[in-house]
Protein backbone atom coordinates (compact mmCIF):
# COMPACT_ATOMS: atom_id res chain seq x y z
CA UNK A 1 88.58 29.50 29.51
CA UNK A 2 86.40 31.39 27.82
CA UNK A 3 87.51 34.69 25.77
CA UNK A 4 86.61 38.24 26.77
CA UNK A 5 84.63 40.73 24.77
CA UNK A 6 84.68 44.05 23.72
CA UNK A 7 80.89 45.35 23.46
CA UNK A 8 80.96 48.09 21.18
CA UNK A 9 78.27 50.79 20.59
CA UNK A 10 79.31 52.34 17.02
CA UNK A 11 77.44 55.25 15.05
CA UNK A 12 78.53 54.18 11.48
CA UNK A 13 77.57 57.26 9.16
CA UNK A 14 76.01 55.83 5.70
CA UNK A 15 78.40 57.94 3.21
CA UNK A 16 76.62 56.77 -0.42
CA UNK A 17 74.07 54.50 -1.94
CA UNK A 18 74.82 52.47 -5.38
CA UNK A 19 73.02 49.64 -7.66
CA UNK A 20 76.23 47.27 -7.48
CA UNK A 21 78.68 47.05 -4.72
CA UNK A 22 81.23 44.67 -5.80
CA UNK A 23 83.88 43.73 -2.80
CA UNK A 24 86.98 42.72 -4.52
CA UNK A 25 89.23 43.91 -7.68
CA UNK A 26 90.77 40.72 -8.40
CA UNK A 27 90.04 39.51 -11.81
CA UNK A 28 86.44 38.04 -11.25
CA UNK A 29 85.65 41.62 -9.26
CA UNK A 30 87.05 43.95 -11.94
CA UNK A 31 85.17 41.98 -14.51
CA UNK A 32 81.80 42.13 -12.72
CA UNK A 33 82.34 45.76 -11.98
CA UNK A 34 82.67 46.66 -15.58
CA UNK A 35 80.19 44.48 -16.69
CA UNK A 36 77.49 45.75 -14.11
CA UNK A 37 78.69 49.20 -15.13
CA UNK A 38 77.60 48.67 -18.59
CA UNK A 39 75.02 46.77 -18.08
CA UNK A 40 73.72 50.34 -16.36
CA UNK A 41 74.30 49.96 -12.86
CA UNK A 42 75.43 52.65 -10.76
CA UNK A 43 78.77 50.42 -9.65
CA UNK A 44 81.45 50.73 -7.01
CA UNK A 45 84.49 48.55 -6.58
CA UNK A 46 86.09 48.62 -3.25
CA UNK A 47 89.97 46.21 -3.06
CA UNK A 48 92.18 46.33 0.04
CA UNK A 49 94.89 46.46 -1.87
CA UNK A 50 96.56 49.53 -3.88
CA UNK A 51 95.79 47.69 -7.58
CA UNK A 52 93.11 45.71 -9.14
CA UNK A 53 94.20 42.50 -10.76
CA UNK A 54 94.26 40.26 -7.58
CA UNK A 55 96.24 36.63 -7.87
CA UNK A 56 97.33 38.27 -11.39
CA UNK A 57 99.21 41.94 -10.10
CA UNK A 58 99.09 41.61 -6.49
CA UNK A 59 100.00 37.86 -6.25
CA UNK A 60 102.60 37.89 -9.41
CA UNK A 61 100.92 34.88 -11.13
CA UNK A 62 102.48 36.32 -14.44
CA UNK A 63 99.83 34.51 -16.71
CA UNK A 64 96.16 33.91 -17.71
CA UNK A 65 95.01 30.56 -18.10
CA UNK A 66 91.47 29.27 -18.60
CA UNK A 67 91.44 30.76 -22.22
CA UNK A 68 91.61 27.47 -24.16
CA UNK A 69 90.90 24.31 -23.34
CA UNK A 70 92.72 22.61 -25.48
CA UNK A 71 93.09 24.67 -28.61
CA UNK A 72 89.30 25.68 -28.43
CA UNK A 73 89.05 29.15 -27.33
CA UNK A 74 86.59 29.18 -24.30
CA UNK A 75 86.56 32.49 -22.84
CA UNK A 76 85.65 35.87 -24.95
CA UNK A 77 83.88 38.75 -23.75
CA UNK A 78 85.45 41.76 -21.11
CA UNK A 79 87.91 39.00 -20.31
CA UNK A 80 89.16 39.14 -24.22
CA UNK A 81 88.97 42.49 -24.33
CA UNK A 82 91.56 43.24 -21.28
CA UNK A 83 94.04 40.69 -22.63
CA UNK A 84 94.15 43.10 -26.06
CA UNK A 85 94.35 45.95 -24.17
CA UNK A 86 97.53 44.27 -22.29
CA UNK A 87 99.03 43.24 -25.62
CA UNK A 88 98.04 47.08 -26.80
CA UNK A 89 100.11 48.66 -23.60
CA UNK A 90 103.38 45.82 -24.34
CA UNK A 91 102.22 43.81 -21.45
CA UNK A 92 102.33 40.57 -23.08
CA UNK A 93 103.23 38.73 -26.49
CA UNK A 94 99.52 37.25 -26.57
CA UNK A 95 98.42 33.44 -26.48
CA UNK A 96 101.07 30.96 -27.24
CA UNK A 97 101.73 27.44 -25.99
CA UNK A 98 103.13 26.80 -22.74
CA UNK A 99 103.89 23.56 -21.19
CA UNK A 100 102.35 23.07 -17.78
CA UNK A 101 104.73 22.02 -14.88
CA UNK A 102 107.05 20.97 -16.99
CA UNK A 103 109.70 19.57 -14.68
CA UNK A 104 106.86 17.17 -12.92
CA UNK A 105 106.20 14.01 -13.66
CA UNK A 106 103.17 14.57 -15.77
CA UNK A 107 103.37 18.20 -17.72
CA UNK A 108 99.91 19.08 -19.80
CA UNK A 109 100.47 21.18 -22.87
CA UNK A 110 98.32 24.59 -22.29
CA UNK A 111 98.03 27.94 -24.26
CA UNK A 112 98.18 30.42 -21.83
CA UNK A 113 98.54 34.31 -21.68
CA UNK A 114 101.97 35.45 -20.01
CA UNK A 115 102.09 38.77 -18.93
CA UNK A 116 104.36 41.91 -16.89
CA UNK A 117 102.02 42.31 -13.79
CA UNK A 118 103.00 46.21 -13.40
CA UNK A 119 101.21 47.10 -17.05
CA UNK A 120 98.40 44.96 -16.10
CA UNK A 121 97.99 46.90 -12.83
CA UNK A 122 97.44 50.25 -15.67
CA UNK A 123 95.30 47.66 -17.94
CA UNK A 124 92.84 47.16 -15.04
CA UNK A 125 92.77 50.91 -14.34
CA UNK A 126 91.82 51.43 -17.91
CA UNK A 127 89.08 49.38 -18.12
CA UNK A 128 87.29 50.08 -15.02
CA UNK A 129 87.60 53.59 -15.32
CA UNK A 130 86.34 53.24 -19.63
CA UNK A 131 83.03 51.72 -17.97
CA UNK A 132 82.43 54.15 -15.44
CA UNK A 133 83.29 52.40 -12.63
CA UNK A 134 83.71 54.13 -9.01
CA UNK A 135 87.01 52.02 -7.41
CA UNK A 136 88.51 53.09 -3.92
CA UNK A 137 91.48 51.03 -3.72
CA UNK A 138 93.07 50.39 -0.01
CA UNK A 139 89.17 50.14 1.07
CA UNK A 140 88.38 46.90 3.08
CA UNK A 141 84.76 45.37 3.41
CA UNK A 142 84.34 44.13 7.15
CA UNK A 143 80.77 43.73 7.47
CA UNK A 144 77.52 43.27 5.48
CA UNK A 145 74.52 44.88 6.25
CA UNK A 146 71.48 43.00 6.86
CA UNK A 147 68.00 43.55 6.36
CA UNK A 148 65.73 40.84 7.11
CA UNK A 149 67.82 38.24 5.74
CA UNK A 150 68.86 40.21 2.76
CA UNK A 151 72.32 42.10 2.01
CA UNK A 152 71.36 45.99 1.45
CA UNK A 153 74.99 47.02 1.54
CA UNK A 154 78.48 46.41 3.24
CA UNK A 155 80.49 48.21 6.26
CA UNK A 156 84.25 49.85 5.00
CA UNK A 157 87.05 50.58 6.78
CA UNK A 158 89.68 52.86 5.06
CA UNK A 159 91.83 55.83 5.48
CA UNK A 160 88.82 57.89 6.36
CA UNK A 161 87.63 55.23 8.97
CA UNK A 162 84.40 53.11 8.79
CA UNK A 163 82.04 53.97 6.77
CA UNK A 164 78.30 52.12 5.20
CA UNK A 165 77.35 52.05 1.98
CA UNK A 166 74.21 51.27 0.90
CA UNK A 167 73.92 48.73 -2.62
CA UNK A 168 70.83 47.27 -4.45
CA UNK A 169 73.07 44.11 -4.93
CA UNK A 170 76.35 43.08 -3.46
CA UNK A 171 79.03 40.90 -5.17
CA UNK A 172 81.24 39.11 -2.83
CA UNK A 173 84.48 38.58 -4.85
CA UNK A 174 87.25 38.08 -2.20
CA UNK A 175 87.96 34.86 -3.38
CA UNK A 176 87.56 33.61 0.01
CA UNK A 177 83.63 34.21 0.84
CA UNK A 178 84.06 36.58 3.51
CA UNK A 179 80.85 39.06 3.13
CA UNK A 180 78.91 35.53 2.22
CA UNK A 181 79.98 34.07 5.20
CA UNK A 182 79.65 37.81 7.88
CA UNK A 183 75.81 37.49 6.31
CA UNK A 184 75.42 33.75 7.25
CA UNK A 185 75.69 31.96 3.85
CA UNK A 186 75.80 28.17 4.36
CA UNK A 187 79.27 27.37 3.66
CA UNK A 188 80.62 24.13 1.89
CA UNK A 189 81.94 21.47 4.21
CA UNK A 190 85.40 21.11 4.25
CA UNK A 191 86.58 17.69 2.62
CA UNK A 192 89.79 17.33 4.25
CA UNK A 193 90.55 16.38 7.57
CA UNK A 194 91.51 20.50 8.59
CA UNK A 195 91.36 23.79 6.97
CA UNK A 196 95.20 23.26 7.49
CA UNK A 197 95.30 20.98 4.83
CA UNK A 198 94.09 22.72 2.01
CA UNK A 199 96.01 23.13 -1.45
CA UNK A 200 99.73 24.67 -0.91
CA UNK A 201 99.99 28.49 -1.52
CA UNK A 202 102.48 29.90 -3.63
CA UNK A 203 104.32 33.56 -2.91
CA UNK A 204 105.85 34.21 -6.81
CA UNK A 205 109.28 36.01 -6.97
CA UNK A 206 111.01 37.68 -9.87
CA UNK A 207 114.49 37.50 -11.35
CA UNK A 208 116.14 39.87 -13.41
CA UNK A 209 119.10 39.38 -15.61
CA UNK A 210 118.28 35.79 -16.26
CA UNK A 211 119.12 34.10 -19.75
CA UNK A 212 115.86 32.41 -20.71
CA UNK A 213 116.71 31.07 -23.78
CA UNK A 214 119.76 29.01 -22.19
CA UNK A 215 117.02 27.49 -19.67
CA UNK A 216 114.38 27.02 -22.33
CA UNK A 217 117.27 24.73 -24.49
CA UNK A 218 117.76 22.21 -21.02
CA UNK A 219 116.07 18.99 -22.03
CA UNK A 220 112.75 18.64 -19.93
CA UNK A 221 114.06 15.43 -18.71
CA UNK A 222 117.26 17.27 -17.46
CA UNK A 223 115.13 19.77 -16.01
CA UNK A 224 112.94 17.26 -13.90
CA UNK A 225 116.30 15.99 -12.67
CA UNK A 226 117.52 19.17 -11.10
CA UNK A 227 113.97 20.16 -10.03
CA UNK A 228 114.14 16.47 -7.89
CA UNK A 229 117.98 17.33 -6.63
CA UNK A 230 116.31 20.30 -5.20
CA UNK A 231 113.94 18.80 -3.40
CA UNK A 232 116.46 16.49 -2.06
CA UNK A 233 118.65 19.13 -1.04
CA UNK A 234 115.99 20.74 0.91
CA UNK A 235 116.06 23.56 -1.39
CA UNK A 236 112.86 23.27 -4.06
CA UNK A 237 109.83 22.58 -2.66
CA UNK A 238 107.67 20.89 -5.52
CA UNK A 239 108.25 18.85 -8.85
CA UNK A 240 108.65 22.53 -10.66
CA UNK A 241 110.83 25.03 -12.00
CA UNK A 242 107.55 26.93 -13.58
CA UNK A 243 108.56 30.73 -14.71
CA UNK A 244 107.19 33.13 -17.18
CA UNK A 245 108.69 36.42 -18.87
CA UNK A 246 107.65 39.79 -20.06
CA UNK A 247 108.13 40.80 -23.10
CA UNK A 248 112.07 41.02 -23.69
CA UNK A 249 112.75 37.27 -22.08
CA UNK A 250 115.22 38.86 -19.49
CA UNK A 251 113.77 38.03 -16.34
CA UNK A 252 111.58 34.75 -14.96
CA UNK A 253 108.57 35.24 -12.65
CA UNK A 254 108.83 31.90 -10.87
CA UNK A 255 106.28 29.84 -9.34
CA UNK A 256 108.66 27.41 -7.55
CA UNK A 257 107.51 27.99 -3.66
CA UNK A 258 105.08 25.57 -2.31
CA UNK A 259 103.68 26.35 1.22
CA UNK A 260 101.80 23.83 3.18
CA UNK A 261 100.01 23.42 6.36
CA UNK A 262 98.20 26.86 7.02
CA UNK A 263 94.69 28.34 7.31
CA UNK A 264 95.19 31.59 5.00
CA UNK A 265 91.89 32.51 6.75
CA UNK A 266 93.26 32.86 9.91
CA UNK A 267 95.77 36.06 10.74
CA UNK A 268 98.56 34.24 12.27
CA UNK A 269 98.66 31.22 9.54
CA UNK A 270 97.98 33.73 6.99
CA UNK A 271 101.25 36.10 8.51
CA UNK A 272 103.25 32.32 9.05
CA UNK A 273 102.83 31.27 5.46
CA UNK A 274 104.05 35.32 3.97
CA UNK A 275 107.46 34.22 6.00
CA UNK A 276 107.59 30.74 5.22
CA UNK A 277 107.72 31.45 1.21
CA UNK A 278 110.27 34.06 1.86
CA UNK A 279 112.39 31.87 3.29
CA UNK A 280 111.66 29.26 0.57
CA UNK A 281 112.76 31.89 -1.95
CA UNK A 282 115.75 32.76 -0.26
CA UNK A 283 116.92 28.69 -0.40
CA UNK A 284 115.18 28.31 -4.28
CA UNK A 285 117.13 31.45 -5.76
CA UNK A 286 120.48 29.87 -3.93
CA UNK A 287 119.95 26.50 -5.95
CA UNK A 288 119.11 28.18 -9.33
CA UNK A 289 121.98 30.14 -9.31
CA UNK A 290 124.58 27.26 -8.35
CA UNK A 291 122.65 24.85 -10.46
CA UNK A 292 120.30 25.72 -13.45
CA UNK A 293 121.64 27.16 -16.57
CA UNK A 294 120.16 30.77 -17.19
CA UNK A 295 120.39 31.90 -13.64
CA UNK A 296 123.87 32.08 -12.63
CA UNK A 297 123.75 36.15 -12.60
CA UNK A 298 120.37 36.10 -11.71
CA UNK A 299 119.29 38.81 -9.20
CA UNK A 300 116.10 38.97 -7.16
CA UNK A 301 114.01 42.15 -8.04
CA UNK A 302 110.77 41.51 -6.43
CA UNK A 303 108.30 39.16 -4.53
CA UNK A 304 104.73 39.28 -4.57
CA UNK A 305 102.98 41.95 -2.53
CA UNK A 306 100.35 38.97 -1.36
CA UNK A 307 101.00 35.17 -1.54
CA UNK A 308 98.53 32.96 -3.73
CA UNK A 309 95.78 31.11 -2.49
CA UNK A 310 94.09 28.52 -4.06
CA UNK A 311 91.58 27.47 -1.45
CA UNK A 312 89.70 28.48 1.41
CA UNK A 313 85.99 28.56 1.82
CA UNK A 314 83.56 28.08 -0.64
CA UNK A 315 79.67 28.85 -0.58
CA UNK A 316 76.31 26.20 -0.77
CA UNK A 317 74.73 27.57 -4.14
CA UNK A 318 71.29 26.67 -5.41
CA UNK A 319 73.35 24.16 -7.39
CA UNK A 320 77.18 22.57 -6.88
CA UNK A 321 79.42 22.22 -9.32
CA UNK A 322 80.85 18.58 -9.36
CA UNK A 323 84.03 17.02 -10.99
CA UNK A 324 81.40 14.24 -12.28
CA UNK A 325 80.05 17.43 -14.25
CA UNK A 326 83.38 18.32 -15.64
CA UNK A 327 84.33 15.13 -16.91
CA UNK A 328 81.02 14.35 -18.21
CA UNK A 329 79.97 16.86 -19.59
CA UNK A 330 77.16 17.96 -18.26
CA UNK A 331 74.90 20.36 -19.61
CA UNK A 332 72.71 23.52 -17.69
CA UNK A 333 70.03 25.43 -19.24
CA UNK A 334 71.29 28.35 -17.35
CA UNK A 335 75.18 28.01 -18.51
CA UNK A 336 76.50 31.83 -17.86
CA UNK A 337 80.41 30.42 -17.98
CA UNK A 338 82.69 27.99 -19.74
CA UNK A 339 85.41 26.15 -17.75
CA UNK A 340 88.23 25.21 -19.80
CA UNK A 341 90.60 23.32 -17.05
CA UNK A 342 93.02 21.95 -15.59
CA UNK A 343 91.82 20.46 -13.12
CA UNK A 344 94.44 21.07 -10.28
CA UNK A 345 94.97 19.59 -7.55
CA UNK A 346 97.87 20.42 -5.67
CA UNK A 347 99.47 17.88 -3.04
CA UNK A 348 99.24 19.14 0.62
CA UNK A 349 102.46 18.72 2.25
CA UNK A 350 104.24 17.16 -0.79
CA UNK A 351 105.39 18.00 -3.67
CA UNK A 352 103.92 16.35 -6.61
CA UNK A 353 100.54 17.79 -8.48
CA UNK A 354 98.02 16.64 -9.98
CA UNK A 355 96.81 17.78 -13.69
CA UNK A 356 94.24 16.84 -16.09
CA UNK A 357 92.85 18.76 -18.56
CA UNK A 358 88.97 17.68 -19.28
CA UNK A 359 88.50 16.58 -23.28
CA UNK A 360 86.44 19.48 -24.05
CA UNK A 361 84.88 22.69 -22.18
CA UNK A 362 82.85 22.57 -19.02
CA UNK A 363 79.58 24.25 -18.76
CA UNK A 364 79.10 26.31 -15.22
CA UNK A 365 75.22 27.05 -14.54
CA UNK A 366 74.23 30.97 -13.04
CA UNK A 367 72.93 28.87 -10.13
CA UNK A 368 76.64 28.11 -8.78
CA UNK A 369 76.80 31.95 -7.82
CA UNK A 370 73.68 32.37 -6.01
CA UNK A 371 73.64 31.30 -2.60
CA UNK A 372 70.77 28.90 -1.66
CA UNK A 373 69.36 31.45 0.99
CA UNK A 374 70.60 34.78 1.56
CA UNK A 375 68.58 37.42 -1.45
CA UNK A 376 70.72 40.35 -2.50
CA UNK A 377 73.97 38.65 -2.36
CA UNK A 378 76.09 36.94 -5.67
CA UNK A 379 79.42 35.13 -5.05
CA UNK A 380 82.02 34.77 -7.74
CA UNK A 381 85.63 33.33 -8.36
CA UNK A 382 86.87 30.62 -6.40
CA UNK A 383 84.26 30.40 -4.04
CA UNK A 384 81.61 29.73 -6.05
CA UNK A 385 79.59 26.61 -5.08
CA UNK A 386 81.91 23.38 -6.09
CA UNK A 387 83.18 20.78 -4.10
CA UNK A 388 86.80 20.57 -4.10
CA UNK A 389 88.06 18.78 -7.45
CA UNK A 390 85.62 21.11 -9.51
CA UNK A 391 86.92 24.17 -8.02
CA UNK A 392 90.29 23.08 -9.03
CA UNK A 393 89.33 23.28 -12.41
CA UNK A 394 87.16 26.21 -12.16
CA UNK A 395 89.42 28.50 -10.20
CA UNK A 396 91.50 29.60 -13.31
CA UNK A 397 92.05 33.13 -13.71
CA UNK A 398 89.98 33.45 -17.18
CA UNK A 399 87.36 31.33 -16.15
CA UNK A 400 86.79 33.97 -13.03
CA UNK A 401 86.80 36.60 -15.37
CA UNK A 402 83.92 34.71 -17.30
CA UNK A 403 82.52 34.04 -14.27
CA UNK A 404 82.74 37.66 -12.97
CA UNK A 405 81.00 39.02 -16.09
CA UNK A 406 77.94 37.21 -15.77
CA UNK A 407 77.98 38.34 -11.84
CA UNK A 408 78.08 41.80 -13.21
CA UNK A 409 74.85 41.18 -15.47
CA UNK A 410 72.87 39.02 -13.29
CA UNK A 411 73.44 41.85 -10.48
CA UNK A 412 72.76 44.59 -12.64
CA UNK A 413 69.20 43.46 -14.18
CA UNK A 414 68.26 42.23 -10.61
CA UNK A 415 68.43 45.59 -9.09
CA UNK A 416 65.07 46.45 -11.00
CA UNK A 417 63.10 43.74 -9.48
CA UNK A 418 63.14 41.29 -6.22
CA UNK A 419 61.75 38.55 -9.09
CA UNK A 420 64.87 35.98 -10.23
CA UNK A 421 66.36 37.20 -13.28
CA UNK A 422 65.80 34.27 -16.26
CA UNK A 423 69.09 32.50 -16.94
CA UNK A 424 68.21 33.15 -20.68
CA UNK A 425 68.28 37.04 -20.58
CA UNK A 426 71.61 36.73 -18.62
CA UNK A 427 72.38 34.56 -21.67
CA UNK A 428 71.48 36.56 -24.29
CA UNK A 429 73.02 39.74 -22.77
CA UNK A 430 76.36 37.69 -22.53
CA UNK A 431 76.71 36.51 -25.76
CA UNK A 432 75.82 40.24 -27.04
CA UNK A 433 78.85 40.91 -25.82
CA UNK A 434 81.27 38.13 -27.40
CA UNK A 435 81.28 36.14 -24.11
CA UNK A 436 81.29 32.20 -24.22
CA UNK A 437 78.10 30.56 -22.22
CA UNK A 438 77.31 27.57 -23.77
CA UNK A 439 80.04 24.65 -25.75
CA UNK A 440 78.07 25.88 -28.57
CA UNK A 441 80.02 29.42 -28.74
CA UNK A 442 83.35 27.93 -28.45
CA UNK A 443 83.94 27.89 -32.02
CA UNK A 444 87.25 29.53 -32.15
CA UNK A 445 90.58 27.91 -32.33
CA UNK A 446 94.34 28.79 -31.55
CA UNK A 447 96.23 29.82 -34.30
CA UNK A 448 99.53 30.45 -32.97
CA UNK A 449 101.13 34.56 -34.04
């Protein structure tokens, strides 16, 4: 049977005209927002959602990592300088070591950047607002406008209605491609059997009253026994019992749901998987408090606002980013970004995870971010062009914020000319700056507070 239609006739007033529309204040957004900003584009930033931050503030993943690979500091730049102004508002402790999934059979040693979502949320505001940013929050991008093949601005619907806004350049940073895809950028093939089948998503919950320092003194081995009794039981769903703290180590942000099976680009999986990992959280919090030393007067104060994705669509790019890259180290001349790993892969429908952590830095060329066809269009985040195992080690919260902040240049000086902006004065702008773009600039190493 074929579906009806609606045929609509709509007036759509154009309500403002800028350089740099960027669509999305997650953490690769915000970053290219700023950095577009003061790179001297006139720059809006328009996010559904009532924050900026994205998988960090709306999602609860209560840490940074990306950072380091390794003990070689990989990320600097805007990125940097919003983890210091976290630290500065009592958000966060800083850097320190963190072991990765430590109740699975294979746990990678990490330094990561634990933080309270809520003063990140005031972090973000800070920063974009210090650049001279415009941001309307609770502002969704349904549409792109086209002209002649080329993006010239993007459709919003809000509290005020729908609206057009003209831009010189657009950013898409959803995270899942959605104005690249409205203005017909080739998307990546899928390579598993269904879009059902992508990496779990995780909804994050957090505990209050929760001794930490009784469950940091469990021996690991101990711990990977009660995370597999779980499991068992019915009532963990993956070889974890991953949390993190704010400052004060009375509460645990846990990453312990793992939710399998649904198309987060489709409304009804998307509304399917929100219930599934509150159910799972219901079942997880009953087995930590009967079972786990730390959490017997535990008491749930919050889950996430949004659950996390890890993958959906991803774009064709003038160039794809490869695992064969990552682990061998290729090298671009046009290097704008420096992975630092995992790669992540986590198992659909199962519960184990995969983890490695590449020997040293991975270069990512400007040419991942530019779709192969559409002009006035830049992608960044996890939709970048990468097949699958690449964007599991590319899809790191730092490494989007790297990412984002050469989005925000390469948009910025593009606006002044239809010509391709040379890789090299992206480069050379970005390392003004203190941002990593080449394994030559990771020269820094953790020294732990």
């Amino acid at each position: 049977m074929n579906p009806q239609h609606l045929t609509e006739h709509l007036s759509t007033p154009f309500v403002d005209d800028y350089d740099v529309v960027v669509a999305g204040g997650g953490a690769s957004g915000l970053i290219a927002a700023v950095s577009a900003s003061r790179t001297g584009a006139r720059t809006l930033l328009l996010e559904r959602a009532n924050c900026m931050g994205g998988t960090g503030t709306t999602s609860m993943v209560a840490q940074w990592i990306g950072f380091f690979n390794r003990d070689r500091q990989v990320v600097g730049g805007i990125a940097n300088e919003l983890a210091q102004r976290v630290v500065k508002l009592g958000g966060s402790e800083g850097f320190k070591r963190y072991l990765m999934a430590e109740a699975s059979a294979h746990p990678i040693p990490l330094v990561h950047f634990a933080f309270n979502p809520e003063t990140v949320k005031i972090a973000c505001d800070q920063l974009a607002l210090a650049a001279g940013v415009s941001v309307r929050l609770h502002s969704r991008v349904v549409a792109p406008i086209l002209e002649k093949g080329r993006v010239t601005g993007v459709v919003v619907e809000d509290a005020a209605g729908r609206s057009a806004i003209r831009a010189r350049r657009v950013v898409d940073a959803t995270g899942d491609a959605s104005v690249a895809q409205a203005a017909g950028v080739e998307l990546a093939h899928p390579e598993v059997q269904s879009k059902r089948d992508a990496q779990p998503c995780t909804l994050m919950f957090r505990l209050s009253n929760v001794d930490v320092a009784a469950f940091r003194a469990i021996p690991r081995e101990h711990k990977r026994a009660l995370a597999l009794k779980g499991i068992a039981e019915k009532k963990i769903y993956c070889e974890s019992l991953s949390f993190c703290s704010t400052p004060g180590n009375t509460d645990a942000i846990c990453l312990m749901s793992r939710v399998s099976g649904f198309d987060t680009t489709d409304p009804q999986d998307l509304t399917n998987a929100e219930m599934e990992g509150r159910r799972q959280i219901g079942t997880i919090v009953e087995f930590l408090k009967a079972n786990v030393a730390g959490f017997d007067q535990a008491i749930l104060a919050g889950i996430a606002a949004h659950i996390g994705v890890r993958e959906t669509r991803r774009i064709v790019g003038r160039y794809t980013l490869t695992e064969d890259d990552i682990l061998g180290d290729t090298r671009f001349p046009d290097s704008i970004a420096l992975g630092a790993g995992p790669l992540d892969i986590h198992e659909t429908g199962g519960t184990g995870i995969r983890l490695h952590v590449p020997d040293q830095p991975f270069e990512i060329p400007m040419r991942c971010l530019v779709p192969a066809r559409v002009q006035g269009l830049l992608v960044t985040g996890r939709a970048i062009s990468a097949t699958r195992s690449a964007n599991g080690g590319a899809r790191h919260m730092a490494t989007a914020m790297a990412l984002g902040e050469a989005a925000g240049v390469l948009a910025a000086l593009s606006v002044a000319s239809d010509q391709d902006v040379p890789a090299d004065e992206v480069r050379a702008l970005l390392r003004e700056r203190g941002a990593y773009v080449s394994l030559e600039d990771a020269e820094q190493m953790f020294e732990p507070a």
